[in-house]
Protein backbone atom coordinates (compact mmCIF):
# COMPACT_ATOMS: atom_id res chain seq x y z
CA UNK A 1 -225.63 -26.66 -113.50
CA UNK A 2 -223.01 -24.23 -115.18
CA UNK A 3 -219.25 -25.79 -116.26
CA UNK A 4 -217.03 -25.68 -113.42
CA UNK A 5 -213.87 -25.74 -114.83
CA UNK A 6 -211.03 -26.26 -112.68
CA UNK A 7 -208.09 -23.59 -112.03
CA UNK A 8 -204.99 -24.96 -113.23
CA UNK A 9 -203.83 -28.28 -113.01
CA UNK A 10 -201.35 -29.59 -110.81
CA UNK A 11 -197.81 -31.42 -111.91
CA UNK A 12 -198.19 -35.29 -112.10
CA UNK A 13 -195.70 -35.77 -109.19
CA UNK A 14 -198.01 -33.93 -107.05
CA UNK A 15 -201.16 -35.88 -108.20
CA UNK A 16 -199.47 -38.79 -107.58
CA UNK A 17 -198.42 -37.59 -103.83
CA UNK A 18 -202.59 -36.76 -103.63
CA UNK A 19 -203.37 -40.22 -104.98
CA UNK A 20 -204.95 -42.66 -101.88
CA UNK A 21 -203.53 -45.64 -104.23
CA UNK A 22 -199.92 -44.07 -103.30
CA UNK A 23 -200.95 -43.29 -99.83
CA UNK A 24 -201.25 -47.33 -99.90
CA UNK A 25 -198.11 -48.41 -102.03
CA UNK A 26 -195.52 -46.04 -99.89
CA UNK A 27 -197.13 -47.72 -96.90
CA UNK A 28 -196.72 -50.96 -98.17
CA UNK A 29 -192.66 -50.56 -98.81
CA UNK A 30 -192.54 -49.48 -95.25
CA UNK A 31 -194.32 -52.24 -93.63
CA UNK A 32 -192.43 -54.83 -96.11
CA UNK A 33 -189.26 -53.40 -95.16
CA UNK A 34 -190.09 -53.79 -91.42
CA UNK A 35 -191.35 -56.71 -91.56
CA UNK A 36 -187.94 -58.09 -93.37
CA UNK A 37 -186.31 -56.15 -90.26
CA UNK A 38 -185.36 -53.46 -92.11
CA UNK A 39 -186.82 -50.52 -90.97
CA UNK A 40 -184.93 -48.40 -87.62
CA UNK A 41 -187.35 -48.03 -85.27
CA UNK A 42 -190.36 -51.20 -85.06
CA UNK A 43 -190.72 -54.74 -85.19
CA UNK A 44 -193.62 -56.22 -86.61
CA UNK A 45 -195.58 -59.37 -84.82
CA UNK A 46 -198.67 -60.42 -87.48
CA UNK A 47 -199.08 -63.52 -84.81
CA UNK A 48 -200.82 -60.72 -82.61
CA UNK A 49 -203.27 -59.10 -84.97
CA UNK A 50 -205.85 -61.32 -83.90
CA UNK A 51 -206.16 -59.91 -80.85
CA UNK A 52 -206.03 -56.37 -82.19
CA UNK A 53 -209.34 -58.04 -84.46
CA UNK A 54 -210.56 -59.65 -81.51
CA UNK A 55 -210.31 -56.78 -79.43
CA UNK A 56 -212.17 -54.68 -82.31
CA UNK A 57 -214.77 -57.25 -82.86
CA UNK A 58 -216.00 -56.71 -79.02
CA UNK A 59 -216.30 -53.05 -79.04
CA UNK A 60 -218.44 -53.13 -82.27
CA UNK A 61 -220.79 -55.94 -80.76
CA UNK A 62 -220.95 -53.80 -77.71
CA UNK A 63 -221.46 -50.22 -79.13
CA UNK A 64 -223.90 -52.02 -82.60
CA UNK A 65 -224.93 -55.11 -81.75
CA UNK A 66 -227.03 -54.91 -85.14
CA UNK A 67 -223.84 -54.05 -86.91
CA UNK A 68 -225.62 -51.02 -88.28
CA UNK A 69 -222.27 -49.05 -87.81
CA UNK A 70 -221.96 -45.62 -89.75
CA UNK A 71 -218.94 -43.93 -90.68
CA UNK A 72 -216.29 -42.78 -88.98
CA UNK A 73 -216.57 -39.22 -89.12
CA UNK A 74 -216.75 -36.02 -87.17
CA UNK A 75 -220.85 -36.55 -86.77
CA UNK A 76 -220.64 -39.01 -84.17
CA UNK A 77 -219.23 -36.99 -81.75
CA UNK A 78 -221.47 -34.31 -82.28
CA UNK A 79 -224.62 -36.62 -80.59
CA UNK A 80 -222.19 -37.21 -77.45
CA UNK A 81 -224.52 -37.64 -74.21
CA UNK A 82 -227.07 -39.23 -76.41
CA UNK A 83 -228.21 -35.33 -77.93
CA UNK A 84 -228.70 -35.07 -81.32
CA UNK A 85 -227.69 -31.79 -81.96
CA UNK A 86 -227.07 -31.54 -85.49
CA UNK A 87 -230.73 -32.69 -85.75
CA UNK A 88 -232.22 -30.35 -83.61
CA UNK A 89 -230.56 -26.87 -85.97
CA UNK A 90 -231.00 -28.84 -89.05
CA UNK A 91 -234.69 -29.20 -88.57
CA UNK A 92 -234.72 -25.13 -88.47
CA UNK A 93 -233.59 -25.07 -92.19
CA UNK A 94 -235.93 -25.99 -95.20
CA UNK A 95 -233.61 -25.68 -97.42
CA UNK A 96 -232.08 -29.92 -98.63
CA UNK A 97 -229.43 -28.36 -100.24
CA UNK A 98 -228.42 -25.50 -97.99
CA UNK A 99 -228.86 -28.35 -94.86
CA UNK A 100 -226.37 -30.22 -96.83
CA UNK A 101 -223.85 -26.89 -97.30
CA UNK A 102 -224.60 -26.15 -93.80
CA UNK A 103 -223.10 -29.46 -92.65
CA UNK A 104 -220.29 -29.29 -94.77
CA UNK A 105 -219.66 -25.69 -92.94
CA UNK A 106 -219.65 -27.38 -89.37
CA UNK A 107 -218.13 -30.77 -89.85
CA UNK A 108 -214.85 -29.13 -92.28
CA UNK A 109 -214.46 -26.28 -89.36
CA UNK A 110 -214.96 -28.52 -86.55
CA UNK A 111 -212.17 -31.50 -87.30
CA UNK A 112 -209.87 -28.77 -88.10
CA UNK A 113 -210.28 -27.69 -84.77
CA UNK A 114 -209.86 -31.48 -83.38
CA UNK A 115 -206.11 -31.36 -82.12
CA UNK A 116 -205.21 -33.02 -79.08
CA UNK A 117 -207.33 -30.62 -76.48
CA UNK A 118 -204.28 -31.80 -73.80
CA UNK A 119 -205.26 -33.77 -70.59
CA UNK A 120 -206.78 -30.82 -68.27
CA UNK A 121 -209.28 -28.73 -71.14
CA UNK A 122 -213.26 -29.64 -70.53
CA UNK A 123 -216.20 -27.95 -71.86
CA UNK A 124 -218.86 -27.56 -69.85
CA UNK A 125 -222.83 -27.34 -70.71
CA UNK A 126 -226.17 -27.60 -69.22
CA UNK A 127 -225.97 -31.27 -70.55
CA UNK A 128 -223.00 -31.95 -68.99
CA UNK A 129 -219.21 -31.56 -68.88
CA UNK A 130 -217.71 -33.08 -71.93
CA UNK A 131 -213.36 -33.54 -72.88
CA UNK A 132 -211.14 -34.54 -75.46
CA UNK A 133 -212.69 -34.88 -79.38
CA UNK A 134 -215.85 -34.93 -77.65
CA UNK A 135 -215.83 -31.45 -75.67
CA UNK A 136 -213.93 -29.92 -78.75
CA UNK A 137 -216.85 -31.25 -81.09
CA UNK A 138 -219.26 -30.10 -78.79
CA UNK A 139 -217.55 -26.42 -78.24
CA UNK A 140 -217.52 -26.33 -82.05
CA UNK A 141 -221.19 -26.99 -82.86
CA UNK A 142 -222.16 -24.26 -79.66
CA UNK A 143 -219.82 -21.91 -81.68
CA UNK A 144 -221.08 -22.67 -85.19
CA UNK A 145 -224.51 -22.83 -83.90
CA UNK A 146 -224.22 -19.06 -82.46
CA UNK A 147 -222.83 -17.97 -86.21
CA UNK A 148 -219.11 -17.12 -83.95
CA UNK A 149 -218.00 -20.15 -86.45
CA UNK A 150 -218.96 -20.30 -90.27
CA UNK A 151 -217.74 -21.98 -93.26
CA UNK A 152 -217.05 -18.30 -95.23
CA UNK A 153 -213.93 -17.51 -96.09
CA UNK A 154 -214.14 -13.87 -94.44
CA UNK A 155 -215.50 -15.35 -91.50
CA UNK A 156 -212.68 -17.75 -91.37
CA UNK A 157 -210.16 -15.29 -91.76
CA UNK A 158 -211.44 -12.90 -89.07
CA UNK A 159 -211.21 -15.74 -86.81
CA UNK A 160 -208.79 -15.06 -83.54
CA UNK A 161 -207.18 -16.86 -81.07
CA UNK A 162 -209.20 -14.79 -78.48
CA UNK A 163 -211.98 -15.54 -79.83
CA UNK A 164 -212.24 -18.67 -80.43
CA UNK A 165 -210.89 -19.34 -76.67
CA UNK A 166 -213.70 -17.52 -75.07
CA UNK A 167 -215.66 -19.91 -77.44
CA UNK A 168 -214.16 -22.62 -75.94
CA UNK A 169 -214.16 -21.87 -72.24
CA UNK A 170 -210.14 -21.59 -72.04
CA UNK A 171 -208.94 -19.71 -68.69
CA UNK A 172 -205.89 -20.15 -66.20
CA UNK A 173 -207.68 -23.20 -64.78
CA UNK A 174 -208.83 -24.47 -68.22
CA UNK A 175 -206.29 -24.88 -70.01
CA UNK A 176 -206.73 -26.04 -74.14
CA UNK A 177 -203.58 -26.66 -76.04
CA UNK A 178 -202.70 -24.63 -78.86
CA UNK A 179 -206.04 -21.85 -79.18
CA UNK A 180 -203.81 -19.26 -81.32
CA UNK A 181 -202.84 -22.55 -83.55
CA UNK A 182 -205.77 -24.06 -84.11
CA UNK A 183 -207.35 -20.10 -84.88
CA UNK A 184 -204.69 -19.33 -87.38
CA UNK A 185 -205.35 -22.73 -89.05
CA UNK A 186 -208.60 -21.46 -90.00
CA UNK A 187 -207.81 -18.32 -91.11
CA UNK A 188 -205.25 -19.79 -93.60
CA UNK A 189 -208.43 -22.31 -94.43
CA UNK A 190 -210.13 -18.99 -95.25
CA UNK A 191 -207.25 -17.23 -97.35
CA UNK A 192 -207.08 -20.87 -98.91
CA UNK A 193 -210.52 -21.31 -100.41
CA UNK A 194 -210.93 -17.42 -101.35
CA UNK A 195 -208.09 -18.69 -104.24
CA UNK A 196 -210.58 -21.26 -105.19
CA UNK A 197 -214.04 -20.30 -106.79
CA UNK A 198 -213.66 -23.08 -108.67
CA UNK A 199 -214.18 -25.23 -105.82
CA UNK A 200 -216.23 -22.91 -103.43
CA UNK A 201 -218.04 -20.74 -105.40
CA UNK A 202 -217.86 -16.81 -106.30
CA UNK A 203 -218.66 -16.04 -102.68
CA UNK A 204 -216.21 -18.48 -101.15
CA UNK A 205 -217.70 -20.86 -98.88
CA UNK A 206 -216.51 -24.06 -97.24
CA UNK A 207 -220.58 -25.16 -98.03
CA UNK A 208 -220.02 -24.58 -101.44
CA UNK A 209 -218.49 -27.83 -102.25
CA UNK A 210 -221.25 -28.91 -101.74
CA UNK A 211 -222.29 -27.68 -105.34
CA UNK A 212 -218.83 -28.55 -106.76
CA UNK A 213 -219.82 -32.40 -105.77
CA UNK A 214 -223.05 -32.56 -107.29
CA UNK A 215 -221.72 -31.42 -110.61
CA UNK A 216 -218.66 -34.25 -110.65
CA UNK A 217 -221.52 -36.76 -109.26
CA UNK A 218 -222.29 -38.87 -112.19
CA UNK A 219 -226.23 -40.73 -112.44
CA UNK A 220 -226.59 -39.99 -109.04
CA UNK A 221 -222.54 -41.48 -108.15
CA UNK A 222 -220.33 -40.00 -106.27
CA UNK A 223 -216.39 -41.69 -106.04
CA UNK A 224 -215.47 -41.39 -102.42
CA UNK A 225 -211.98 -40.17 -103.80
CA UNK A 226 -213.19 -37.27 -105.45
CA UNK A 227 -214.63 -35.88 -102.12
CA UNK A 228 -210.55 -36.18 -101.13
CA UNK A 229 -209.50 -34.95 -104.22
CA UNK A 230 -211.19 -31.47 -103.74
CA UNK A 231 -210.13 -31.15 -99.86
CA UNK A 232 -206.44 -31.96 -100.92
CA UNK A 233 -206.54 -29.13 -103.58
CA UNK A 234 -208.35 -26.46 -102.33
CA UNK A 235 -206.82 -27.03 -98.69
CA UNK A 236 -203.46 -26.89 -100.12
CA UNK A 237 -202.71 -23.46 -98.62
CA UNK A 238 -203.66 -23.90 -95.36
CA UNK A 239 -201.63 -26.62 -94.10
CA UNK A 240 -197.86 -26.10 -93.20
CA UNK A 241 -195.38 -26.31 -96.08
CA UNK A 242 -193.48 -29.41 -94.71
CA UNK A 243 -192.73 -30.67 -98.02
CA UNK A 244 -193.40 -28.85 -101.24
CA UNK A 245 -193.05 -30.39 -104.77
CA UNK A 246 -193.10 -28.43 -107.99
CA UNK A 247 -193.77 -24.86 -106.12
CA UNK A 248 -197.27 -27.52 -104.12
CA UNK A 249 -197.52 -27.32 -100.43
CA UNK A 250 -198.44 -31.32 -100.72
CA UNK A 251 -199.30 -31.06 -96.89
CA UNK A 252 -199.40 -34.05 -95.03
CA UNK A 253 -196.65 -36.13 -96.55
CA UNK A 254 -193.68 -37.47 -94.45
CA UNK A 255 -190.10 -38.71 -94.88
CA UNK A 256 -188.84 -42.13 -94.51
CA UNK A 257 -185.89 -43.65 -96.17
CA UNK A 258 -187.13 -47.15 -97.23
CA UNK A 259 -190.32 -45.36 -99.62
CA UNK A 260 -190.05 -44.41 -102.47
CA UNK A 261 -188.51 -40.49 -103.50
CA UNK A 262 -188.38 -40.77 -99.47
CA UNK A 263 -191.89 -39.64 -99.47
CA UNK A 264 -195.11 -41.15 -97.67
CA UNK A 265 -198.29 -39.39 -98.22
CA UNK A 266 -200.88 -39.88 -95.30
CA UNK A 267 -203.59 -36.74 -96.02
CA UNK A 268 -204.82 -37.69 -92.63
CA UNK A 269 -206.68 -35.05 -91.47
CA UNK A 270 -207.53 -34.65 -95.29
CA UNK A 271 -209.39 -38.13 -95.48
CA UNK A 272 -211.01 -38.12 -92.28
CA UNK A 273 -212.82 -34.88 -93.93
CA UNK A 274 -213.28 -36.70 -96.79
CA UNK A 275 -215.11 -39.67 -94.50
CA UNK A 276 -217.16 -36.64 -92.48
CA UNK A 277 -218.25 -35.24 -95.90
CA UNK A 278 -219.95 -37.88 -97.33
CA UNK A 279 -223.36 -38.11 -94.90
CA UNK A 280 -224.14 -34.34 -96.29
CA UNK A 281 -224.07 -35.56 -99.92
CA UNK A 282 -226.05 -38.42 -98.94
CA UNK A 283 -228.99 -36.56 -96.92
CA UNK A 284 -229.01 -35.08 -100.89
CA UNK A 285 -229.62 -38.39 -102.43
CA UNK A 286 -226.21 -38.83 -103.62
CA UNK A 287 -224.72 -42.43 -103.86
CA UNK A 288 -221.20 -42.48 -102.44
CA UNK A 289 -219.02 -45.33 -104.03
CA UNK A 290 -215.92 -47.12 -104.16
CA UNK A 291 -215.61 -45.80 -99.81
CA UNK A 292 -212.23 -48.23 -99.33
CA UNK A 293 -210.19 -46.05 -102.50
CA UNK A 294 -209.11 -44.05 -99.02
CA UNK A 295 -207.10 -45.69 -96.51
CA UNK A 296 -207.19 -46.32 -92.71
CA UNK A 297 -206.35 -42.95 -90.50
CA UNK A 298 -202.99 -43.09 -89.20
CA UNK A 299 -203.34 -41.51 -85.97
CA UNK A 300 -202.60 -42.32 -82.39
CA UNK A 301 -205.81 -44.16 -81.11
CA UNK A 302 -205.40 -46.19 -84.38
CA UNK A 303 -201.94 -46.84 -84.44
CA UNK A 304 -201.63 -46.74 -80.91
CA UNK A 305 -203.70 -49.83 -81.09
CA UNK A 306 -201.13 -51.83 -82.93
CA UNK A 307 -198.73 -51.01 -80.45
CA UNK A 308 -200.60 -51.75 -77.12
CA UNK A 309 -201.51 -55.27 -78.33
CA UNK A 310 -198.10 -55.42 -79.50
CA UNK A 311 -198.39 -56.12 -83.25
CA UNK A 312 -195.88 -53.29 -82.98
CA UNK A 313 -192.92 -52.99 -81.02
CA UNK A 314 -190.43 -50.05 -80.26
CA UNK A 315 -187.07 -51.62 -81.66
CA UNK A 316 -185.67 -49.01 -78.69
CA UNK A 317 -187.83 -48.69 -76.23
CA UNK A 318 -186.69 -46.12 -74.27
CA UNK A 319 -188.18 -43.96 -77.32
CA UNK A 320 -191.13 -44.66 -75.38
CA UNK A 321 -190.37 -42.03 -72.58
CA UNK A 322 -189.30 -39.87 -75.27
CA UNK A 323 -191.55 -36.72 -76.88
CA UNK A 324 -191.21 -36.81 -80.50
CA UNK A 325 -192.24 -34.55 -83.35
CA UNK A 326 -195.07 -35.57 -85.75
CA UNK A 327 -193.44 -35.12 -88.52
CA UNK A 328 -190.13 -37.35 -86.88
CA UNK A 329 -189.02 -40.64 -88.94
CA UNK A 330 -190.15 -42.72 -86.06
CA UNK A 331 -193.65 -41.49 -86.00
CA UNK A 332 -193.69 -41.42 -89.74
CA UNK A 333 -192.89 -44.74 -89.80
CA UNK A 334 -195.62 -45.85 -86.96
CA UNK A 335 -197.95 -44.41 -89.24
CA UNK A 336 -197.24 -45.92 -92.21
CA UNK A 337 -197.41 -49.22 -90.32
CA UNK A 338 -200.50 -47.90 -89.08
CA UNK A 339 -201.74 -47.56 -92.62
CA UNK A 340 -201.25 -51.26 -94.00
CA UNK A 341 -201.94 -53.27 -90.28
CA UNK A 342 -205.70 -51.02 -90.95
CA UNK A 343 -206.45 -53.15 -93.95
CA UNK A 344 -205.20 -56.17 -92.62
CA UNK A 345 -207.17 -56.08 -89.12
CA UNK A 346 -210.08 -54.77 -91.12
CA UNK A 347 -209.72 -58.22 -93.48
CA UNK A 348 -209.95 -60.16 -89.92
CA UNK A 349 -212.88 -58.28 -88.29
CA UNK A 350 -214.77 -58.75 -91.86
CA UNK A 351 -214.23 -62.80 -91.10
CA UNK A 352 -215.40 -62.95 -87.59
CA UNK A 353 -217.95 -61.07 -88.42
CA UNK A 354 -219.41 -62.95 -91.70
CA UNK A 355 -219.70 -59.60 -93.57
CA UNK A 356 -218.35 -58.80 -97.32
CA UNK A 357 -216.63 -55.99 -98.02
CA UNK A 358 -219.09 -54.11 -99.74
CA UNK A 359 -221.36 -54.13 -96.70
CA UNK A 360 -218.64 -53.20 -93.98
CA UNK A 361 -216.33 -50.98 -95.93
CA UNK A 362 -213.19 -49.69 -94.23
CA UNK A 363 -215.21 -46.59 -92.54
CA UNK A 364 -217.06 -48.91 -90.51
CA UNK A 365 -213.97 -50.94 -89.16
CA UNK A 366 -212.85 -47.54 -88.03
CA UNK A 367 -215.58 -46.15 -86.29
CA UNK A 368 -216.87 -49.66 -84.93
CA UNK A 369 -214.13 -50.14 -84.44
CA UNK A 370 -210.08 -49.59 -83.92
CA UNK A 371 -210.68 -46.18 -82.92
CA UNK A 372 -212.58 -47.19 -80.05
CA UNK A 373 -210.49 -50.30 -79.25
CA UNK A 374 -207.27 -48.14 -79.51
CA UNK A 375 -209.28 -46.25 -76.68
CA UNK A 376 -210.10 -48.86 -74.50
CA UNK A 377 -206.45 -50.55 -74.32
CA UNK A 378 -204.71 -47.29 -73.78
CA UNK A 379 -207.29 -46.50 -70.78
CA UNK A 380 -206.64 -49.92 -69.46
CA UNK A 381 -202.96 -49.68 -69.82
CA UNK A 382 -201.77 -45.73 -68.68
CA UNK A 383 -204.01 -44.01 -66.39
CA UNK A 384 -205.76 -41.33 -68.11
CA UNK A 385 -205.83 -43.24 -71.23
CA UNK A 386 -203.08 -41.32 -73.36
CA UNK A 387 -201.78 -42.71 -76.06
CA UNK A 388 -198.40 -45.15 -76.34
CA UNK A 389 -195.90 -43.03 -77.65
CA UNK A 390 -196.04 -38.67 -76.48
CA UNK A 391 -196.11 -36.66 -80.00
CA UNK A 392 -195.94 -33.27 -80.40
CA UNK A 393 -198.08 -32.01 -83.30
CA UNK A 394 -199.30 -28.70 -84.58
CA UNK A 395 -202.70 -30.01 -85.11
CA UNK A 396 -202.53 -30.70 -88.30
CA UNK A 397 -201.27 -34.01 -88.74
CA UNK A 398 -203.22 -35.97 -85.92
């Protein structure tokens, strides 16, 4: 394969910012601080993480009983109803290496489009009516599957909030949160990676990175944190410019005043690509390694997790009748908690369930997991299942 040099090199402050090790060691001041009751806005309780592990432990004997877990990544929702969908317009392509580009196309498109679908939005199908990540991932594939969604950057950019709302059945009485957003998110994704042939070829393709992976693979190994380091440099563009360092849109990164510089890198969104990406470099034969270099996703089923078993506790809470902005101290600082109480739940879940590391990596926990336990306590604690605290987000940050 040809040298595919990289376009300029970013300043070491912002590598450092992109670096899951720092993602870790800002979350880590955080949580030390709070649990030295020094932080504004939670109390820590480690004396009920065992639930929280207990709690996980159940749904993953439940939902893989052989504890053959995969990843947590965009691909499980796209089987919802017990259809395997992906495997059904895969089979049409002969193509191992376009399959594999193919996938990258739909999975990259398809979290982007995975904001909070609000409580009244369903999509409906002949195999049924489908809501929340799951109608949104299933409206994404019927999209991508009927070429109105592609990974190409002109695609991407022609992409309208009209359009993608008749795509996904919005009306008066159907109501999805934030179609015009989530549209204009992709068309910056498509401005973003037209910059980038470096990363997604002359003819700029989400796919293509595909291509740019197999050439940093080395005897057949692929770091888990390269997949991230890719998404966080050629997405650059495309997020918000919350916090920019050295002229660097460093995307999702938020402010809290016990971290270091003030700054705590998350990359959520960012990682959980990185976790959807690496099945499509598999199906090439492509070892992924070192999986737990990226963190725990600090969302609200996650996090929200912590709180409902009451590991975490509101130091006010009448914040919890309160809206607050994603990018607020208080949510940056659940989130950072979020971060650390990941590993340490995923340390107790390992135990009770005699498994190493190696064998049950972080991704696993996730999707066996905390995702689905923070599910199941919110559902048995508010009706409709919402999540502990109300956040208002752009889409790009949960």
């Amino acid at each position: 394969m040809a040298d595919m040099p990289e376009l300029g090199l970013p300043s070491a402050r912002v590598r450092h910012l992109r670096d899951p090790r720092t993602i870790r060691e800002r979350a880590r001041e955080v949580f030390d601080a709070a649990c030295a009751g020094s932080t504004p806005h939670f109390a820590v309780d480690l004396d009920k993480l065992d639930d929280a592990a207990q709690r996980t432990v159940a749904v993953i004997r439940r939902d893989y009983p052989d504890l053959n877990v995969p990843y947590h990544s965009r691909w499980r929702h796209f089987d919802v109803g017990g259809i395997d969908r992906w495997g059904k317009y895969a089979a049409k392509v002969d193509d191992k290496l376009e399959r594999s580009r193919l996938g990258v196309d739909l999975a990259v498109t398809s979290v982007l489009l995975d904001a909070g679908s609000g409580p009244d939005w369903k999509y409906t199908t002949q195999d049924g009516v489908f809501a929340r990540s799951e109608g949104l991932a299933v409206a994404s594939f019927d999209m991508f599957a009927s070429c109105a969604l592609s990974g190409a950057a002109e695609t991407l950019q022609a992409l309208t909030g009209e359009k993608l709302a008749a795509g996904f059945q919005v009306s008066a009485t159907n109501p999805l949160a934030g179609a015009e957003s989530r549209a204009a998110l992709l068309r910056r994704l498509g401005a973003a990676i037209a910059k980038r042939p470096d990363i997604f070829g002359p003819e700029p393709r989400l796919g293509n990175l595909v291509d740019r992976l197999m050439f940093d693979a080395r005897e057949g190994k692929l770091p888990a944190a390269r997949v991230l380091h890719h998404l966080l440099d050629g997405f650059a563009d495309a997020w918000p410019a919350r916090v920019v360092i050295d002229g660097v849109n460093v995307g999702d990164v938020g402010r809290h005043p016990v971290a270091t510089d003030g700054l705590v890198p998350f990359h959520k969104l960012s990682q959980w690509l990185a976790y959807s990406l690496l099945e499509p470099m598999e199906w090439l034969g492509i070892e992924i390694v070192d999986i737990d270099a990226l963190t725990g996703l600090p969302e609200y089923r996650n996090g929200g997790l912590f709180l409902d078993t009451g590991v975490l506790a509101l130091k006010d809470p009448a914040q919890a009748t309160r809206r607050h902005d994603a990018t607020s101290e208080l949510v940056v600082e659940w989130r950072a908690l979020t971060v650390e109480l990941l590993d340490l739940v995923a340390e107790r879940v390992r135990a009770q369930l005699g498994l190493a590391a190696k064998d049950f990596p972080l991704a696993k926990v996730l999707q066996g997991g905390t995702w689905t336990a923070g599910r199941v306590i919110a559902a048995e604690k508010r009706p409709g299942g919402g999540p502990p605290l109300a956040i208002d987000s752009d889409g790009t940050v949960f």
